[in-house]
Protein backbone atom coordinates (compact mmCIF):
# COMPACT_ATOMS: atom_id res chain seq x y z
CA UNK A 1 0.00 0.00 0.00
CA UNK A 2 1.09 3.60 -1.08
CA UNK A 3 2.21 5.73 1.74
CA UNK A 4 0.36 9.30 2.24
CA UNK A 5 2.29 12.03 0.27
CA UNK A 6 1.98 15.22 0.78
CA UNK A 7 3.71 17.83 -1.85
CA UNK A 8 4.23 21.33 0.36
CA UNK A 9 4.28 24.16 -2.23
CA UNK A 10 5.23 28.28 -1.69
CA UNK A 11 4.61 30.88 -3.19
CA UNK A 12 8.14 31.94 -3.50
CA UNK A 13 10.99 31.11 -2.87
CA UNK A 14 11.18 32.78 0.71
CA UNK A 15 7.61 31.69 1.88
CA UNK A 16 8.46 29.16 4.94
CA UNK A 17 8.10 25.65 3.18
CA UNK A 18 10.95 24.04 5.24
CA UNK A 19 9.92 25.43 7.92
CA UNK A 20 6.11 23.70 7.53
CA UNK A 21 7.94 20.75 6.84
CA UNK A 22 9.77 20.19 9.79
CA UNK A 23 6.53 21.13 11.61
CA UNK A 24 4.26 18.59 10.16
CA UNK A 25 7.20 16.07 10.48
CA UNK A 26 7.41 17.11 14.21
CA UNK A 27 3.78 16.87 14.48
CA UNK A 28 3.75 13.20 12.84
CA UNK A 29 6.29 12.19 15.22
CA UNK A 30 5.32 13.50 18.65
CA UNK A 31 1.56 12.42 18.02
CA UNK A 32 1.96 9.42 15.52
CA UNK A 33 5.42 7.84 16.93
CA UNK A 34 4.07 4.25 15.30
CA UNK A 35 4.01 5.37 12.20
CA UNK A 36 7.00 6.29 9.75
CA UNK A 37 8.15 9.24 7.72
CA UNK A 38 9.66 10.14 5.02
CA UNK A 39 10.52 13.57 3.70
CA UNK A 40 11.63 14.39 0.08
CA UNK A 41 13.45 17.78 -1.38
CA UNK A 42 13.47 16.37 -5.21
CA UNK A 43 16.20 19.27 -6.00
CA UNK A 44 18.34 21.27 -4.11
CA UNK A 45 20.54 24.16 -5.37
CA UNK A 46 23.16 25.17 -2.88
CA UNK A 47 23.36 23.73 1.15
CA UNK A 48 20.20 24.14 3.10
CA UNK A 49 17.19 22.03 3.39
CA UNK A 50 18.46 18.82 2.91
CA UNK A 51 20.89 19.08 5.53
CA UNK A 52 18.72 20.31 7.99
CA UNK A 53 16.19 17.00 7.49
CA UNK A 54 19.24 15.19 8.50
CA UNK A 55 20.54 17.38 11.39
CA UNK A 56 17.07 17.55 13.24
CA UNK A 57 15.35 13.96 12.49
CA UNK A 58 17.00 10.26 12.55
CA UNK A 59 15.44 9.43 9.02
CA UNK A 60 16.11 6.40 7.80
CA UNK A 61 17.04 7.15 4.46
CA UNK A 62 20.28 7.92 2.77
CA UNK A 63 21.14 11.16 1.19
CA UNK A 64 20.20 10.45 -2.06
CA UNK A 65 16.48 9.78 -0.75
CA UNK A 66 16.35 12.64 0.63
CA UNK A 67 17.77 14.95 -2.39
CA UNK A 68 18.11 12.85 -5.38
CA UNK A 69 19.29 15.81 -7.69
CA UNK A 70 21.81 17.80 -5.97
CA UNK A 71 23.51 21.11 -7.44
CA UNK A 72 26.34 23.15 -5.55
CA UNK A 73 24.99 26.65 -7.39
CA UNK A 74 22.01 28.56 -5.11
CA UNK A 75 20.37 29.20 -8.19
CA UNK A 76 17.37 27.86 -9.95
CA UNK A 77 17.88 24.19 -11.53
CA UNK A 78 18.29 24.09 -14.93
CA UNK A 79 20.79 27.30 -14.51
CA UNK A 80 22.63 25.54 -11.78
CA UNK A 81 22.64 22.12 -13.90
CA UNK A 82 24.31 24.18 -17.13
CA UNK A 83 26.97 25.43 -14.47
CA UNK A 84 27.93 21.41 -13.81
CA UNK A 85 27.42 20.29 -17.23
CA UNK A 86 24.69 18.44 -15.97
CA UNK A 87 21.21 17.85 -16.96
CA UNK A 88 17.82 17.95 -14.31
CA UNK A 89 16.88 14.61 -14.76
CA UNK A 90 13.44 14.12 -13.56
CA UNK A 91 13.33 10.20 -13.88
CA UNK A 92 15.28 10.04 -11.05
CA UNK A 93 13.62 11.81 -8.89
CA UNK A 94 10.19 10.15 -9.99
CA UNK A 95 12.26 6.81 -9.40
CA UNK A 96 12.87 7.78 -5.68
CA UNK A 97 9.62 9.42 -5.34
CA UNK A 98 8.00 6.08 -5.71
CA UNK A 99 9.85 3.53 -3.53
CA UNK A 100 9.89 6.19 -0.87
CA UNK A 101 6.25 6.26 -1.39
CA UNK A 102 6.28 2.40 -0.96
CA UNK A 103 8.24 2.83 2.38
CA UNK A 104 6.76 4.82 5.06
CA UNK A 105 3.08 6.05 5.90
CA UNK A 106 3.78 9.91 5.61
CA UNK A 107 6.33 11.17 2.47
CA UNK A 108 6.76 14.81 3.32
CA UNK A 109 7.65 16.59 0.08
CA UNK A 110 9.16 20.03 -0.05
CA UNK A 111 9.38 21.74 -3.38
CA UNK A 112 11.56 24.94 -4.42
CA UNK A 113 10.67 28.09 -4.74
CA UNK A 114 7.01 29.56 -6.41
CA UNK A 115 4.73 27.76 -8.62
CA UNK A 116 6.35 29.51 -11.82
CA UNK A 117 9.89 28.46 -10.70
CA UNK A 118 11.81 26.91 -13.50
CA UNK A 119 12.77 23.32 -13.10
CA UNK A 120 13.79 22.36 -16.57
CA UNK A 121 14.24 24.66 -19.61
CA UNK A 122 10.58 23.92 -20.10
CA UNK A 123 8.81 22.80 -16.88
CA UNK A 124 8.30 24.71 -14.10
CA UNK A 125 6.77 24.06 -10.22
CA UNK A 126 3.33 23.92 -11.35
CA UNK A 127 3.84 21.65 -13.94
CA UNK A 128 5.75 18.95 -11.71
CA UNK A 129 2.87 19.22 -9.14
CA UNK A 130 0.37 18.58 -12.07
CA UNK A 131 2.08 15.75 -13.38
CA UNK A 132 2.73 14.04 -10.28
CA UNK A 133 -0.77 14.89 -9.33
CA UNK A 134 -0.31 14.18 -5.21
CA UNK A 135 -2.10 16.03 -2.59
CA UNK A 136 -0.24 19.83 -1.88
CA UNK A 137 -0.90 22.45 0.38
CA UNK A 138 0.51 26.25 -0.28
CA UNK A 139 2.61 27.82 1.89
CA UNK A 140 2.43 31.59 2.06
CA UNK A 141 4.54 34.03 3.72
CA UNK A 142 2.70 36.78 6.31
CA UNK A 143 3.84 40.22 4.28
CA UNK A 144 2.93 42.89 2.44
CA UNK A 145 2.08 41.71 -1.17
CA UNK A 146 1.09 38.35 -0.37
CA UNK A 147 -2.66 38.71 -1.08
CA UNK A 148 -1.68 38.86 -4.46
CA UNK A 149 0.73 36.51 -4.71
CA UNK A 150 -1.77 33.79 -3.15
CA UNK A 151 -4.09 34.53 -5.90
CA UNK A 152 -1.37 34.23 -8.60
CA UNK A 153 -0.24 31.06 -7.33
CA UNK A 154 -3.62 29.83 -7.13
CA UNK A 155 -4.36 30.65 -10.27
CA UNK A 156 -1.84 29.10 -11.20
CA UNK A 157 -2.43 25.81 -9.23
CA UNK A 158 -6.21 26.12 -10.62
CA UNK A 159 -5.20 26.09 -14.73
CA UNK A 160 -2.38 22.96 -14.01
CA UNK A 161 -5.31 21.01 -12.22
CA UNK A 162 -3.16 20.80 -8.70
CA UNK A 163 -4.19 19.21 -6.23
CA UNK A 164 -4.30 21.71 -3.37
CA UNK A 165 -5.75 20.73 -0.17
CA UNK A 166 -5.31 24.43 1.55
CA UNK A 167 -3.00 27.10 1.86
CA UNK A 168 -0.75 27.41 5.18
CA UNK A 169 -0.05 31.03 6.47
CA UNK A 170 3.44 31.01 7.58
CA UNK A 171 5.03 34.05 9.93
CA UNK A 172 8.81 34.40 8.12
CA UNK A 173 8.96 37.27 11.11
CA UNK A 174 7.71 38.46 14.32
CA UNK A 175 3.92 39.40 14.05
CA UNK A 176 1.08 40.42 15.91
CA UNK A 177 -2.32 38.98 15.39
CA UNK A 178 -3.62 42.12 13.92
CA UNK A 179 -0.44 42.22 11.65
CA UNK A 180 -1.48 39.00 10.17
CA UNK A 181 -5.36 39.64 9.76
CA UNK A 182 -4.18 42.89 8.17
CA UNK A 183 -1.53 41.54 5.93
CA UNK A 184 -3.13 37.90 5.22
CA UNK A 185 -6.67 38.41 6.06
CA UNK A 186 -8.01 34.48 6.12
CA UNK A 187 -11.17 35.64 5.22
CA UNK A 188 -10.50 37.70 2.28
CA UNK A 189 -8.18 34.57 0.82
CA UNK A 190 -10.32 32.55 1.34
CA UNK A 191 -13.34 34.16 -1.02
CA UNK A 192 -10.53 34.92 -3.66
CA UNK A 193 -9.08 32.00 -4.41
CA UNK A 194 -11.93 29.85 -3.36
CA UNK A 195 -9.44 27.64 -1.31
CA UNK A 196 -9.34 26.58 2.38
CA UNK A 197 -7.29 28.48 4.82
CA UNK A 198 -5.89 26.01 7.22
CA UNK A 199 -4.28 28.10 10.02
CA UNK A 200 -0.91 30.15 10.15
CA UNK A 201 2.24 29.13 12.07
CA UNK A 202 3.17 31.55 14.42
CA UNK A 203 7.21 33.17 13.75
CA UNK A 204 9.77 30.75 15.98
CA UNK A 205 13.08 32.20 17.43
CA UNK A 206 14.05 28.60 17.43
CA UNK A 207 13.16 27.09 14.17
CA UNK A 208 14.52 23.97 15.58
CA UNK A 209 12.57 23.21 18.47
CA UNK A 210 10.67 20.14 17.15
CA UNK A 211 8.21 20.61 19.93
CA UNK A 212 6.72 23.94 19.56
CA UNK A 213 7.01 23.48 15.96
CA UNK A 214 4.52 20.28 16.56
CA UNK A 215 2.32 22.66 18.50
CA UNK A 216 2.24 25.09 16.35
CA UNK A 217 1.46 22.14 13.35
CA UNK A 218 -1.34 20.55 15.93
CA UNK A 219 -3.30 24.22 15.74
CA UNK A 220 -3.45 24.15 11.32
CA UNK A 221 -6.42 22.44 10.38
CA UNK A 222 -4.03 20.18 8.11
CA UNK A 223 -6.04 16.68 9.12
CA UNK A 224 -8.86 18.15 7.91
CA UNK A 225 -8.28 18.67 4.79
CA UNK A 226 -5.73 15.80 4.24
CA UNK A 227 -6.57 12.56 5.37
CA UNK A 228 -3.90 10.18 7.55
């Protein structure tokens, strides 16, 4: 039996999505410690995410699993790839994709950057998540601006047929309540892009501490929306 995937998506490249990652991953682990996880970064460019998976959970997976394409460059893919004479090949990381899929009973997978982020010379973000066609949720950072970059991405997500669960309201920075119903107004998202609004994640000193990270995952209304 498949495992449950879920495919975390941003709106940019700055929007938080590691962060929700290691909270959901916290979250499976403090309140489902029976059942295993996996988490995925199909590409990285440059140290970062990858790294951190390893440094903060015992993951039984090699490093390959975790990144199967790996570039040294912190640039987009195919740009990155051209710098190492290399190509982004996608079979690969479909290849992993799968047997980690086959493995463990929650695949955590983290994508890069927006929904129009190049991946190829001809594919971008949106396109992988279409293709692949797993269960996503939107990760979107609390700032100015990011009313309309939730509807671009969602518009987006809507015309490549994604399948996005909800959208994730993520605090890159300290912020009141009021801040966040004035910059990200769950409400007003909501009725714009016709999409659920699961919850925010309040900003963390620490982004490290696995347990108020699990908190913090246990207020979204993730389950919901996503079924375990």
């Amino acid at each position: 039996m498949f495992a449950n995937t879920l495919f975390i998506l941003g709106t940019d490249t700055d929007a938080g999505k590691t962060v929700v990652t290691i909270a959901l991953a916290a979250y499976w682990q403090k309140y489902y410690p029976q059942r295993s996880l996996g988490i995925m970064k199909p590409i990285q460019s440059g140290i970062g995410d990858k790294e951190t998976y390893q440094s903060l959970f015992n993951l039984q997976q090699t490093q390959q699993e975790i990144t199967p394409l790996h570039f040294q460059a912190p640039l987009a893919p195919p740009i990155a790839a051209a710098k190492e004479n290399r190509q982004v090949d996608l079979a690969i990381v479909w290849q992993t994709l799968l047997k980690l899929q086959k493995r463990y009973d929650l695949l955590l997978v983290e994508s890069l950057g927006g929904l129009g982020s190049p991946v190829t010379d001809e594919l971008t973000v949106a396109d992988l998540a279409s293709q692949w066609r797993l269960p996503a949720f939107l990760v979107v950072p609390v700032k100015l601006g990011a009313i309309a970059h939730t509807v671009a991405n969602i518009a987006l997500a809507r015309q490549n047929k994604i399948n996005l669960k909800g959208i994730i309201l993520n605090c890159t920075q300290p912020r009141t309540e009021a801040e966040i119903f004035d910059l990200t107004p769950p409400d007003l998202i909501r009725n714009l892009t016709q999409t659920p609004v699961l919850g925010y994640l309040p900003y963390l000193e620490n982004c490290k501490d696995l347990d108020k990270l699990a908190q913090a995952a246990a207020n979204l209304e993730w389950e919901t929306y996503f079924n375990l």
